[in-house]
PDB file of N, CA and C in Angstrom:
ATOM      1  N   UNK A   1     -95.837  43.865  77.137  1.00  0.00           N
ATOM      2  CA  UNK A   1     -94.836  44.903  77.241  1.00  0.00           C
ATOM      3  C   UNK A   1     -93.644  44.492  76.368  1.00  0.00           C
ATOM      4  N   UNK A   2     -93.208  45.422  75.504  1.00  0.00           N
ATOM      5  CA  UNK A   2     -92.003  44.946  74.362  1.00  0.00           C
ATOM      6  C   UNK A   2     -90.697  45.200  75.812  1.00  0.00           C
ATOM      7  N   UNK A   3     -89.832  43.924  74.970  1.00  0.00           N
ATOM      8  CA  UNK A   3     -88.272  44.122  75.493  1.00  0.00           C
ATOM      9  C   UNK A   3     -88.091  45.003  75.510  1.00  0.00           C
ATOM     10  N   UNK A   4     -86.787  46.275  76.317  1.00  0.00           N
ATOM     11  CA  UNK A   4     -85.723  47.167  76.034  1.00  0.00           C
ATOM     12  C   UNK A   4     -84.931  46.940  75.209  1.00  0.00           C
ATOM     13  N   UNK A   5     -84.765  48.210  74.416  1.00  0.00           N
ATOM     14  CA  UNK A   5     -83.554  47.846  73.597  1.00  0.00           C
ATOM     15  C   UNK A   5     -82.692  48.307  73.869  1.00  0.00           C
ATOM     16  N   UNK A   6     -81.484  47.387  73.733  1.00  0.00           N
ATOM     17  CA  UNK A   6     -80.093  47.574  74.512  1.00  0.00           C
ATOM     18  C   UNK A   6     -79.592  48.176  73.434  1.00  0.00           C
ATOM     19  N   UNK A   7     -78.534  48.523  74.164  1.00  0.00           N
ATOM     20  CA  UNK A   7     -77.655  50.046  73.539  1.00  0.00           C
ATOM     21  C   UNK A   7     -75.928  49.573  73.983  1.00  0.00           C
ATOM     22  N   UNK A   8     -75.422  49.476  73.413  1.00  0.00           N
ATOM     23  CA  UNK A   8     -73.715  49.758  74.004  1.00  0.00           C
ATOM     24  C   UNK A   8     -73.042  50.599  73.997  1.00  0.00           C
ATOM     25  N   UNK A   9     -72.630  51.165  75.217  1.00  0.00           N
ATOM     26  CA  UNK A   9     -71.345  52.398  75.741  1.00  0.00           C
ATOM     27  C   UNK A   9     -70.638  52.561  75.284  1.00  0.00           C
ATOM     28  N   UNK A  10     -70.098  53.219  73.978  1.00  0.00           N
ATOM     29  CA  UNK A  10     -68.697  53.331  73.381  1.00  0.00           C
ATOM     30  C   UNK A  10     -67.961  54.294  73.460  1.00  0.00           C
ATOM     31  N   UNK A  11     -67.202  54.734  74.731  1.00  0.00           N
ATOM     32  CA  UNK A  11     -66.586  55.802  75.164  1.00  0.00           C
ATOM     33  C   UNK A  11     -65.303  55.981  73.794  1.00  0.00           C
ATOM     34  N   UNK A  12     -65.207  57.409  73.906  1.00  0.00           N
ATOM     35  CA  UNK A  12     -64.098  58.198  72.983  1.00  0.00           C
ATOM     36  C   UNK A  12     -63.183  57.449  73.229  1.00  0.00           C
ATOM     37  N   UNK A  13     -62.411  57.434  72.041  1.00  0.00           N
ATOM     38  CA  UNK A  13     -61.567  56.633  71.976  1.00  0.00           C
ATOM     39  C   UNK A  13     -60.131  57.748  71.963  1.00  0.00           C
ATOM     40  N   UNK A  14     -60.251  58.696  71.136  1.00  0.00           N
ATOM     41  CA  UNK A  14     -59.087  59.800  70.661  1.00  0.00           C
ATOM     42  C   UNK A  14     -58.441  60.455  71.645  1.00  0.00           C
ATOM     43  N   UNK A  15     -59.662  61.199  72.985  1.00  0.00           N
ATOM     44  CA  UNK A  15     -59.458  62.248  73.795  1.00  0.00           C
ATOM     45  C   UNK A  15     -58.253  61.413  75.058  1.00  0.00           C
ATOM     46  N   UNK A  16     -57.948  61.802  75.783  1.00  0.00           N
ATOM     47  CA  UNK A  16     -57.025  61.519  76.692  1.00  0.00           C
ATOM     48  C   UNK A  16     -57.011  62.275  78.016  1.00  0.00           C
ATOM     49  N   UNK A  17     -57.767  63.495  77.765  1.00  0.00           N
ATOM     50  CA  UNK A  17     -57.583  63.812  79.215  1.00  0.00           C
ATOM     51  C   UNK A  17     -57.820  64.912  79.543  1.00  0.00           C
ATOM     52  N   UNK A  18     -57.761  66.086  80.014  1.00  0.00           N
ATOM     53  CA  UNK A  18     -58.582  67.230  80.733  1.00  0.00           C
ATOM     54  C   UNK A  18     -57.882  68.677  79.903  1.00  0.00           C
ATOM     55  N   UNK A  19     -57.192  68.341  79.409  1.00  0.00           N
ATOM     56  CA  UNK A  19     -56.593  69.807  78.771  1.00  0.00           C
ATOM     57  C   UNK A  19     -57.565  70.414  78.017  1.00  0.00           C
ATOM     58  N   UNK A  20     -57.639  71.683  77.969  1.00  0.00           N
ATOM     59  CA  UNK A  20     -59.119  72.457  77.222  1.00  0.00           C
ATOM     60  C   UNK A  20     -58.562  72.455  75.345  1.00  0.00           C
ATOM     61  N   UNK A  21     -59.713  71.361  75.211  1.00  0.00           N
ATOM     62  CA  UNK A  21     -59.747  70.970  73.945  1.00  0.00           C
ATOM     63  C   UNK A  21     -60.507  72.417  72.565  1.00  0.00           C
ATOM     64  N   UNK A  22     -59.576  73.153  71.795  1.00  0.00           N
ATOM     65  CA  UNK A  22     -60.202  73.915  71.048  1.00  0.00           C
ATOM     66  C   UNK A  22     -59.925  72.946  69.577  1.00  0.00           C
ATOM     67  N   UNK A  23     -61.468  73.479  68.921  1.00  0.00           N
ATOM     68  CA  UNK A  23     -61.598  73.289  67.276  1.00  0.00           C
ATOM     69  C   UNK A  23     -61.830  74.501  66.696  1.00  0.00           C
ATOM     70  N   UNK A  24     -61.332  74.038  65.164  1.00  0.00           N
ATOM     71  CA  UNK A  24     -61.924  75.316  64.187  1.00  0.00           C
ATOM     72  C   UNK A  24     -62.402  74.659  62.748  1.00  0.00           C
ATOM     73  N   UNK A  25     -62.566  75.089  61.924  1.00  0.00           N
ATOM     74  CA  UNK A  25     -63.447  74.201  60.711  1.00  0.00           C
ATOM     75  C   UNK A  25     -61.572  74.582  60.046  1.00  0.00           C
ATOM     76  N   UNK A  26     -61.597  73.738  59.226  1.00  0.00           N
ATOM     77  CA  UNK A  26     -60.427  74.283  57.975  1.00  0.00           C
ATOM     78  C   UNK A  26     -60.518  73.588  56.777  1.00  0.00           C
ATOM     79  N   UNK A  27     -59.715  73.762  55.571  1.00  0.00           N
ATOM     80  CA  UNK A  27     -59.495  73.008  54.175  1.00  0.00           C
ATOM     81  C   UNK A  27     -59.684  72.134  54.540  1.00  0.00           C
ATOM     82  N   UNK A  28     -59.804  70.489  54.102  1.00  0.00           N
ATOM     83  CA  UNK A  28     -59.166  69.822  53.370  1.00  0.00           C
ATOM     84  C   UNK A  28     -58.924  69.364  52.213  1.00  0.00           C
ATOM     85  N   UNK A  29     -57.366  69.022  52.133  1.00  0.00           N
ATOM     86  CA  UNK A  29     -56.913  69.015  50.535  1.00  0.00           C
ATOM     87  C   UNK A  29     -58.016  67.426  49.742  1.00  0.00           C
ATOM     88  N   UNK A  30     -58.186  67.844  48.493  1.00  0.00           N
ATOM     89  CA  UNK A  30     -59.190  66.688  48.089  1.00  0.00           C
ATOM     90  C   UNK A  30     -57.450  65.805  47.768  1.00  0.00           C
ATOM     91  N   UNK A  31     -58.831  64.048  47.347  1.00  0.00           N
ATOM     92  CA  UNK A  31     -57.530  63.165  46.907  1.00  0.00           C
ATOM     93  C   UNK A  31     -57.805  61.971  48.258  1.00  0.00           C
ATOM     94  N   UNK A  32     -57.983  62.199  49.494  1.00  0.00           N
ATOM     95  CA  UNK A  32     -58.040  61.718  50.690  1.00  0.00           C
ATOM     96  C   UNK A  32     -59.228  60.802  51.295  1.00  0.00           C
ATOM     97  N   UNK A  33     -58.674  60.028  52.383  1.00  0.00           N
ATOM     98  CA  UNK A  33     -59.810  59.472  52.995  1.00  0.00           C
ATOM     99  C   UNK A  33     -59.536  59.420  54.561  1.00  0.00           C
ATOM    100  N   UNK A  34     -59.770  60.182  55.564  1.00  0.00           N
ATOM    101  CA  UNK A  34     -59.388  60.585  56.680  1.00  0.00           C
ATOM    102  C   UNK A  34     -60.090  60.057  57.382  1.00  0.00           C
ATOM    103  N   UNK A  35     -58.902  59.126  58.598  1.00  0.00           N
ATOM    104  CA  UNK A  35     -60.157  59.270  59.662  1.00  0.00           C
ATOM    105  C   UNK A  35     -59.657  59.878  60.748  1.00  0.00           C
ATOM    106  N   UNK A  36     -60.682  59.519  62.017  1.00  0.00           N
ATOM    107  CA  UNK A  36     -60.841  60.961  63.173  1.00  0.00           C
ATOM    108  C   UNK A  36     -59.280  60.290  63.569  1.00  0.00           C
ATOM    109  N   UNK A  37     -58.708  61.370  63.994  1.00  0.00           N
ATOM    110  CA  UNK A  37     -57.077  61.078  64.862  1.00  0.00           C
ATOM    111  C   UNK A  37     -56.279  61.502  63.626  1.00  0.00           C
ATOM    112  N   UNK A  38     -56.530  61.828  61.793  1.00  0.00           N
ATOM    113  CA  UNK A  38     -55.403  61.722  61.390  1.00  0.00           C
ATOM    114  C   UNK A  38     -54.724  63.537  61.829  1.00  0.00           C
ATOM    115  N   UNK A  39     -53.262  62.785  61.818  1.00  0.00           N
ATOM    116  CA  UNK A  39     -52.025  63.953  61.937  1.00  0.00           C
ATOM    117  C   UNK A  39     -51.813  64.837  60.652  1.00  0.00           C
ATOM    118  N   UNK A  40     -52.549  66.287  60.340  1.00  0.00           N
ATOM    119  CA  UNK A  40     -52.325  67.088  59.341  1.00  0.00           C
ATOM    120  C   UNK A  40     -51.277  67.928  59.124  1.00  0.00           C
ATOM    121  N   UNK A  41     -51.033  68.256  58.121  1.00  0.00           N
ATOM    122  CA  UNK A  41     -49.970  69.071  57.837  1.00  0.00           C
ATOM    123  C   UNK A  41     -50.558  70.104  57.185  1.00  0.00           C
ATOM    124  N   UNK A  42     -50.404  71.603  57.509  1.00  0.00           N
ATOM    125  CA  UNK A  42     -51.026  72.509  56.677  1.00  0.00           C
ATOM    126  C   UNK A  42     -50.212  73.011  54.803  1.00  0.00           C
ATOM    127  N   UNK A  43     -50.552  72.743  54.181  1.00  0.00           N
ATOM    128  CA  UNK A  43     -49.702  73.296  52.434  1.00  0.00           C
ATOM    129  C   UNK A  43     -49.455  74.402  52.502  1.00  0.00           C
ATOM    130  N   UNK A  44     -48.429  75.251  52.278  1.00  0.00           N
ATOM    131  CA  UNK A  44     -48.230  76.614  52.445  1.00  0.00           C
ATOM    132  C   UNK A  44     -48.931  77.359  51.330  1.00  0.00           C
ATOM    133  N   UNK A  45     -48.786  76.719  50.551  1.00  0.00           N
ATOM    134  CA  UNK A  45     -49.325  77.641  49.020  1.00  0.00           C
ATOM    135  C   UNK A  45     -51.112  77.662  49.534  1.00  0.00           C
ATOM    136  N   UNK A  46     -51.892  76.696  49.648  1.00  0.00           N
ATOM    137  CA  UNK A  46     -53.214  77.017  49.417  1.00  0.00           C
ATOM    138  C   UNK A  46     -54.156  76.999  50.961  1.00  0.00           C
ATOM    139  N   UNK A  47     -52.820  76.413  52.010  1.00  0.00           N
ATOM    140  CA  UNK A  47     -53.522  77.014  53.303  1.00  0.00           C
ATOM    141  C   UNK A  47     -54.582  75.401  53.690  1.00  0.00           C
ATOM    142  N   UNK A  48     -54.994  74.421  52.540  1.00  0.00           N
ATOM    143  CA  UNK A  48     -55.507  73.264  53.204  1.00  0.00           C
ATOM    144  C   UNK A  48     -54.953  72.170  53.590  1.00  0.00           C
ATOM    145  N   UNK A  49     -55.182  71.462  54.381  1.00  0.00           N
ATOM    146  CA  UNK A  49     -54.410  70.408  54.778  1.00  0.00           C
ATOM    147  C   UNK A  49     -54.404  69.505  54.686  1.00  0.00           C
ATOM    148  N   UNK A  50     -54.208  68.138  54.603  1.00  0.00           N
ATOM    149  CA  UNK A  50     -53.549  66.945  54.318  1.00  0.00           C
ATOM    150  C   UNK A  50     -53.000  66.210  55.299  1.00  0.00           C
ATOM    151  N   UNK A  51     -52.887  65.002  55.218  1.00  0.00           N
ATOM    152  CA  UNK A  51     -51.720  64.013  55.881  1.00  0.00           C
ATOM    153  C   UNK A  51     -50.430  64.074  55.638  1.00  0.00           C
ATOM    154  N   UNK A  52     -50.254  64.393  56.891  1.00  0.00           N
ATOM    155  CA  UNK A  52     -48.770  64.887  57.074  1.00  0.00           C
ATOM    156  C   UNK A  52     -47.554  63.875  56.863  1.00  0.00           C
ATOM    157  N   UNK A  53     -46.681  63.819  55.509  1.00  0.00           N
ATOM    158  CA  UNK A  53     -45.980  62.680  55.698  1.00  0.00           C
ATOM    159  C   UNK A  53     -44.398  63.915  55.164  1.00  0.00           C
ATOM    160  N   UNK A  54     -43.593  62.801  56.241  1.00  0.00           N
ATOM    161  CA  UNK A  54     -42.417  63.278  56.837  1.00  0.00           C
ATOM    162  C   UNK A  54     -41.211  64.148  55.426  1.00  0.00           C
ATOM    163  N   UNK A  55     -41.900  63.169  54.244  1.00  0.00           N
ATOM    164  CA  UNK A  55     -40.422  63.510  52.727  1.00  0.00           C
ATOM    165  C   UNK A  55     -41.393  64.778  52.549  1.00  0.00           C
ATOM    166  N   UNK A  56     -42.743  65.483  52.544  1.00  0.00           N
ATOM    167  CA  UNK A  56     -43.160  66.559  51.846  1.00  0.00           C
ATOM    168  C   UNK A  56     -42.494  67.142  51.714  1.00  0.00           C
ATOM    169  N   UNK A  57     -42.725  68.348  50.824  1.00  0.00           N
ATOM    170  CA  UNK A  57     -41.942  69.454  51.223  1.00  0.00           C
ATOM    171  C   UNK A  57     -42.666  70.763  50.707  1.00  0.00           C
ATOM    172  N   UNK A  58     -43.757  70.789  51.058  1.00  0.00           N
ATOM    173  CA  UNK A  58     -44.818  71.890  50.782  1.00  0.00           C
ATOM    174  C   UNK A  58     -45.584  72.079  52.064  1.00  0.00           C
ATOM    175  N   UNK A  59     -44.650  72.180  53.032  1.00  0.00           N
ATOM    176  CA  UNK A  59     -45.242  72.771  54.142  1.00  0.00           C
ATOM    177  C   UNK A  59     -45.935  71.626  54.955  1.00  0.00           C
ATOM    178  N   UNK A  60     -46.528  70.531  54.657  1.00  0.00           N
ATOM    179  CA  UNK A  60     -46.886  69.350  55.381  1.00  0.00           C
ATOM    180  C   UNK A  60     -46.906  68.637  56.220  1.00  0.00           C
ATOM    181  N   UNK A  61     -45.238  69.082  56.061  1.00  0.00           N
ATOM    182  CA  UNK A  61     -44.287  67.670  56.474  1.00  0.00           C
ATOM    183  C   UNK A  61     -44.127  68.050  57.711  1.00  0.00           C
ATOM    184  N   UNK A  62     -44.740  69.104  58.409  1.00  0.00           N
ATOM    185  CA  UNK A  62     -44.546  69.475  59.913  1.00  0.00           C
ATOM    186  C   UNK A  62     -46.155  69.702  60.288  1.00  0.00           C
ATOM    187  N   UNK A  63     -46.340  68.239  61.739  1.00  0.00           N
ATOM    188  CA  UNK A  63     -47.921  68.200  61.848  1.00  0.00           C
ATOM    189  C   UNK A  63     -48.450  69.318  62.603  1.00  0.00           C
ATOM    190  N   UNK A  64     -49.749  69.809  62.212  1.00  0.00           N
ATOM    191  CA  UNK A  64     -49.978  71.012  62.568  1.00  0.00           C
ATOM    192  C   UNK A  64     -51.106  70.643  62.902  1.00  0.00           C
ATOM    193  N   UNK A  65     -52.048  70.166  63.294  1.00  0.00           N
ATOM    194  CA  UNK A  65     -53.547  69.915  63.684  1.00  0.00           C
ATOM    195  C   UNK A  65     -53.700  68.427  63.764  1.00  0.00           C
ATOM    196  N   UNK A  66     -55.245  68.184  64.436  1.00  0.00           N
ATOM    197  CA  UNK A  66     -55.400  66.550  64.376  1.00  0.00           C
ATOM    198  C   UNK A  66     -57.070  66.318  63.983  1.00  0.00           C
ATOM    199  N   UNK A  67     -57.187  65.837  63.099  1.00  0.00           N
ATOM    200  CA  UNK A  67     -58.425  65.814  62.487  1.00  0.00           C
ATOM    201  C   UNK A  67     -59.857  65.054  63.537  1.00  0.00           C
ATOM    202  N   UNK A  68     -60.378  65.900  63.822  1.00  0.00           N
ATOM    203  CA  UNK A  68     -61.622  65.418  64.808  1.00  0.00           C
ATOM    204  C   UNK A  68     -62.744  64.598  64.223  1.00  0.00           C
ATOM    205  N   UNK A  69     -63.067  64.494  62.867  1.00  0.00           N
ATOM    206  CA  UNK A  69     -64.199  64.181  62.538  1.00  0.00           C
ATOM    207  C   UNK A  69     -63.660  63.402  61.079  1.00  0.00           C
ATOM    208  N   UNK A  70     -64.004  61.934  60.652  1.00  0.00           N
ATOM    209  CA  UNK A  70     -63.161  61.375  59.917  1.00  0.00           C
ATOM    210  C   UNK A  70     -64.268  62.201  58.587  1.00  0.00           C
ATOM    211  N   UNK A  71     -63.180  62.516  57.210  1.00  0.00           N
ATOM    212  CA  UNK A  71     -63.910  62.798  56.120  1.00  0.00           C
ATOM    213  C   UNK A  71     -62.989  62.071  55.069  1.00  0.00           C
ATOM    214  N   UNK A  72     -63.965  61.797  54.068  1.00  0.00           N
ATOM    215  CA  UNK A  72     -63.240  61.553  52.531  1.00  0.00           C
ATOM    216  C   UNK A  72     -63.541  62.594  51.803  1.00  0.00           C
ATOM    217  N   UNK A  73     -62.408  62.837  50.971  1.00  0.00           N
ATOM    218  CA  UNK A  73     -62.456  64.202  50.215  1.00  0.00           C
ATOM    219  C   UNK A  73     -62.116  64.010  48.579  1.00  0.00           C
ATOM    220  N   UNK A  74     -62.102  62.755  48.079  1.00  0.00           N
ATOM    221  CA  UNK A  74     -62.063  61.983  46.821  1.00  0.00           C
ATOM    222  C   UNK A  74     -62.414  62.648  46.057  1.00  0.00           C
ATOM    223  N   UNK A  75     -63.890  63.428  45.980  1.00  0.00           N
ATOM    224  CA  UNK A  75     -64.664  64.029  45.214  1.00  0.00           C
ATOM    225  C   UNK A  75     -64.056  65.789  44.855  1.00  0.00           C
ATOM    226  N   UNK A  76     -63.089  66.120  46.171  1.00  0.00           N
ATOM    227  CA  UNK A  76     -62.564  67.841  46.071  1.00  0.00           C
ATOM    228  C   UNK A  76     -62.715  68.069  47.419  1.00  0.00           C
ATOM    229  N   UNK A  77     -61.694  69.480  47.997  1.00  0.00           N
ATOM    230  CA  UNK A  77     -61.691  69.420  48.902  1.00  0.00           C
ATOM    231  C   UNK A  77     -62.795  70.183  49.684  1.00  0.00           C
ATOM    232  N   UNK A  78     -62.763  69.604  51.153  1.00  0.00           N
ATOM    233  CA  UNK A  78     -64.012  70.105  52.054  1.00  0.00           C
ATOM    234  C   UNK A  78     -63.579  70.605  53.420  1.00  0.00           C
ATOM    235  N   UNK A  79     -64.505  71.079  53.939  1.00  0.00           N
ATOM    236  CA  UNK A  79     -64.094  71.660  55.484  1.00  0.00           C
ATOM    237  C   UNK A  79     -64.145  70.633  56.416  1.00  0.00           C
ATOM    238  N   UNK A  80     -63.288  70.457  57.182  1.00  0.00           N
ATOM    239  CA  UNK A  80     -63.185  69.300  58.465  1.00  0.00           C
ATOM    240  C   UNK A  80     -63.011  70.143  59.495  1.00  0.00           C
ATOM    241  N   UNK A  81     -63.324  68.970  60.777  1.00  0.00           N
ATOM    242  CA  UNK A  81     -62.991  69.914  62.273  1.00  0.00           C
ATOM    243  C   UNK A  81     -61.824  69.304  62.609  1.00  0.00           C
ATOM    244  N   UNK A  82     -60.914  70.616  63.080  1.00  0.00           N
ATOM    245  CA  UNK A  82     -59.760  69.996  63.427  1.00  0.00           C
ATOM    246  C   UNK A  82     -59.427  70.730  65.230  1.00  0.00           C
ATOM    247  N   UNK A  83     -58.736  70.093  65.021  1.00  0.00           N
ATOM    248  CA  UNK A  83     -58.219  69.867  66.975  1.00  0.00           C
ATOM    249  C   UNK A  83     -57.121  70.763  66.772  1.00  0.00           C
ATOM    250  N   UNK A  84     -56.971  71.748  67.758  1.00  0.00           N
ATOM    251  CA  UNK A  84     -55.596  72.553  67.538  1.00  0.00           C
ATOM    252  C   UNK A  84     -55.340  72.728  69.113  1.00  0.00           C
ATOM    253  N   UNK A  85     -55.960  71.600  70.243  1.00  0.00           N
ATOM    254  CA  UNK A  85     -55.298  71.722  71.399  1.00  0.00           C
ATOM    255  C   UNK A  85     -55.946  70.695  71.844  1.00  0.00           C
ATOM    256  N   UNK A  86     -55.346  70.156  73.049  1.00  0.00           N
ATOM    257  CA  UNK A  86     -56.169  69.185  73.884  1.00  0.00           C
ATOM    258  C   UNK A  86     -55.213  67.880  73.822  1.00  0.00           C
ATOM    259  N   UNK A  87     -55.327  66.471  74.506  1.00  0.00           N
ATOM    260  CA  UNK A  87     -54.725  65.642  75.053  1.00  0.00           C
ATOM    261  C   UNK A  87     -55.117  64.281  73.562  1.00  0.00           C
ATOM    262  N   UNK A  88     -54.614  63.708  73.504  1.00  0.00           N
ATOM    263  CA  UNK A  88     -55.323  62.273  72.586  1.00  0.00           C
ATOM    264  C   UNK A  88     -54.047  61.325  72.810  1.00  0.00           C
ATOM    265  N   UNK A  89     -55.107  59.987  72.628  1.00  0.00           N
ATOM    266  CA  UNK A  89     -54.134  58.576  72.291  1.00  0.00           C
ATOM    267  C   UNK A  89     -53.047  58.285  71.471  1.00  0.00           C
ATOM    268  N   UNK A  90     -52.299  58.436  71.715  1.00  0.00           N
ATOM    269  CA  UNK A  90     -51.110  58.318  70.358  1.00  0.00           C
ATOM    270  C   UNK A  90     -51.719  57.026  69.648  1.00  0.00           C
ATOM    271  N   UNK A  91     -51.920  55.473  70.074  1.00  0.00           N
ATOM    272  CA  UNK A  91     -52.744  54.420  69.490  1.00  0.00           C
ATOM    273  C   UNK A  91     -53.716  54.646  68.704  1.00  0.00           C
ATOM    274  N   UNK A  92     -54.488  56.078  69.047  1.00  0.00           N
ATOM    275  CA  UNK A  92     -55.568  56.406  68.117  1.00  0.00           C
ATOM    276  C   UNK A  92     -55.185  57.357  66.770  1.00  0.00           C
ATOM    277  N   UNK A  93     -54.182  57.717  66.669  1.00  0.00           N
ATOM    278  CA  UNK A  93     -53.665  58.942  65.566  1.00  0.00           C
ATOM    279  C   UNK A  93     -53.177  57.791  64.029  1.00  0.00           C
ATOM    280  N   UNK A  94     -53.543  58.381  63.045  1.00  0.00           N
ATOM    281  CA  UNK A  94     -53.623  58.444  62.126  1.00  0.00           C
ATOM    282  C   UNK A  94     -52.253  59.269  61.001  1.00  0.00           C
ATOM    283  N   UNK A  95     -51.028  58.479  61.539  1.00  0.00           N
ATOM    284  CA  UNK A  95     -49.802  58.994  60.623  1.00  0.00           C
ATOM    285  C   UNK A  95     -49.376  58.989  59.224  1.00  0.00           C
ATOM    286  N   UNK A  96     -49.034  59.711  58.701  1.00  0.00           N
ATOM    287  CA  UNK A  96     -48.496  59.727  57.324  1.00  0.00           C
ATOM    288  C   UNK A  96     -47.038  59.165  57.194  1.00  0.00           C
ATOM    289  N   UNK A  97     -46.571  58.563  56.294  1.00  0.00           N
ATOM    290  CA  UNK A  97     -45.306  58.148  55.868  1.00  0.00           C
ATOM    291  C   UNK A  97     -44.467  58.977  56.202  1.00  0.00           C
ATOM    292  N   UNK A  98     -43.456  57.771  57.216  1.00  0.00           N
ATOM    293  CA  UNK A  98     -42.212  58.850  57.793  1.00  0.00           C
ATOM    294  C   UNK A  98     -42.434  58.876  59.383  1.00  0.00           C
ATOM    295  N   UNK A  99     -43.618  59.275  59.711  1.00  0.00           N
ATOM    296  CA  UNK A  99     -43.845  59.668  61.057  1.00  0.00           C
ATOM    297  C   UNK A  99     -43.604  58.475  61.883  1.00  0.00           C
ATOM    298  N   UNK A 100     -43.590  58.930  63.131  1.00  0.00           N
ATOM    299  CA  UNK A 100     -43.741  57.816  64.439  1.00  0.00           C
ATOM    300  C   UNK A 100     -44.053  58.529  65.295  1.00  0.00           C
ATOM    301  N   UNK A 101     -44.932  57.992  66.092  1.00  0.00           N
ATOM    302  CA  UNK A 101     -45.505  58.477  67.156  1.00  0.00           C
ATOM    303  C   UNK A 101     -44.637  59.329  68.357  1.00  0.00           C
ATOM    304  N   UNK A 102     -43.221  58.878  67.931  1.00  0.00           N
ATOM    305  CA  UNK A 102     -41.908  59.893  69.072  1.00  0.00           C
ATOM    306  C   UNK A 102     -42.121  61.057  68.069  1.00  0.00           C
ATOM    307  N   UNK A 103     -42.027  61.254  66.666  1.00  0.00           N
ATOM    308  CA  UNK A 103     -41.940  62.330  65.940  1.00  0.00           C
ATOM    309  C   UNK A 103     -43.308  63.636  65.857  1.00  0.00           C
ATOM    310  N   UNK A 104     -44.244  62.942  65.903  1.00  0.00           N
ATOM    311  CA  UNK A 104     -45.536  63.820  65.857  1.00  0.00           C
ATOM    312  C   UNK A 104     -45.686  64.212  67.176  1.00  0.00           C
ATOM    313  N   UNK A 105     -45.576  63.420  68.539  1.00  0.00           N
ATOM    314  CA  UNK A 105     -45.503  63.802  69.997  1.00  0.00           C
ATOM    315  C   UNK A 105     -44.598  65.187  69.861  1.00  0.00           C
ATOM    316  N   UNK A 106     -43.428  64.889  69.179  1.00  0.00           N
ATOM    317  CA  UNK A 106     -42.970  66.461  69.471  1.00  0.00           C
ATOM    318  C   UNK A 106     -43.111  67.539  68.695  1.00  0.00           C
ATOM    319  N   UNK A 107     -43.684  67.564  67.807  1.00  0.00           N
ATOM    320  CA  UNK A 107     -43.911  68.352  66.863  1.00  0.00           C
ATOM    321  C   UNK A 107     -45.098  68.848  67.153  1.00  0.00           C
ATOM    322  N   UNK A 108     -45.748  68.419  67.490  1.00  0.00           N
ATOM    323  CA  UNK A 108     -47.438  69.126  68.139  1.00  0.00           C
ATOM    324  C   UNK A 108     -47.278  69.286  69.539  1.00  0.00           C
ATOM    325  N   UNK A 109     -46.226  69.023  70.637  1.00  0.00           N
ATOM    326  CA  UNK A 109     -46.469  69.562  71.792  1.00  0.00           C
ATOM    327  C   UNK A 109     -46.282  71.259  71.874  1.00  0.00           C
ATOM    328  N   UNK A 110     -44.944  71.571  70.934  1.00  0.00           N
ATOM    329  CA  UNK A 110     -45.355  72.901  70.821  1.00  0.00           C
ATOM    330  C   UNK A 110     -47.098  73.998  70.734  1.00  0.00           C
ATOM    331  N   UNK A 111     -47.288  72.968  70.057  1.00  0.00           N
ATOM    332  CA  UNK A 111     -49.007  73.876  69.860  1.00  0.00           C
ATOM    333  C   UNK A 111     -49.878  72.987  70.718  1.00  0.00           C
ATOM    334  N   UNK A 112     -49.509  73.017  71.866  1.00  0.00           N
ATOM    335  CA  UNK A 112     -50.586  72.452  72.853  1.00  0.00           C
ATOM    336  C   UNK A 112     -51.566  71.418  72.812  1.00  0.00           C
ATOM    337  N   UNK A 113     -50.985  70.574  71.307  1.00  0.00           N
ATOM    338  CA  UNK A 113     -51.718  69.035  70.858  1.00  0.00           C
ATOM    339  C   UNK A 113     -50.365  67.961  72.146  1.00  0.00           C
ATOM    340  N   UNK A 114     -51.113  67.776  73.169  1.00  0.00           N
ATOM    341  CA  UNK A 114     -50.287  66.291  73.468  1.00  0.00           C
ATOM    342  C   UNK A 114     -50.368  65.156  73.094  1.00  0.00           C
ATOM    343  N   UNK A 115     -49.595  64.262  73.216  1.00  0.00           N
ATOM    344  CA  UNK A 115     -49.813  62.580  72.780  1.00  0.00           C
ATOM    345  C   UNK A 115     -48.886  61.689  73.640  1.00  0.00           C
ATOM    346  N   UNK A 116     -50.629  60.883  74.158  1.00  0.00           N
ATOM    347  CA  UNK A 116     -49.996  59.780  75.235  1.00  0.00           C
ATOM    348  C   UNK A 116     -49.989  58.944  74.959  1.00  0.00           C
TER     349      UNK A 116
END
């Protein structure tokens, strides 16, 4: 009879807690290498999004989503799933220059993204 093969439990790391978590597919801007938790900023001109860092000033610089599924977009930009509600780790988020975790906490509690 062969051994079992063992497996290890690696519970979510991002989620935080019971609030009803919605996604939707959207841009992302190419140039990037994302992973799951980063803090986006949507570009006003072309509507895709990016890492949100605080000096932008093309619409960015205020975080608007939280990227669910890590992508690199080096090659041009692609569709990612993004989080536009629900609870996550502040330890687990993924900030752009400028931010701090007091700054993105309030800027996404408006849109029903919390951070604990």
């Amino acid at each position: 009879m062969p051994n079992p093969e063992r497996n290890t439990y690696q519970p979510d790391q991002l989620l935080a807690g019971d609030f009803p978590i919605i996604k939707r597919s959207g841009a992302i801007a190419a140039g990037q290498v994302l992973a799951r938790g980063a803090v986006l900023g949507e570009v006003t001109a072309t509507g895709e999004y990016k890492l949100s860092a605080s000096a932008a000033s093309d619409g960015s610089e205020a975080p608007a989503v939280i990227l669910d599924v890590a992508i690199d977009t080096t090659g041009g930009a692609l569709p990612g799933v993004l989080m536009l509600t629900g609870e996550v780790l502040g330890s687990e988020l993924q900030l752009g220059a400028g931010h701090t975790i007091a700054s993105v906490t309030k800027a996404l509690r408006p849109l029903s993204l919390f951070v604990r």
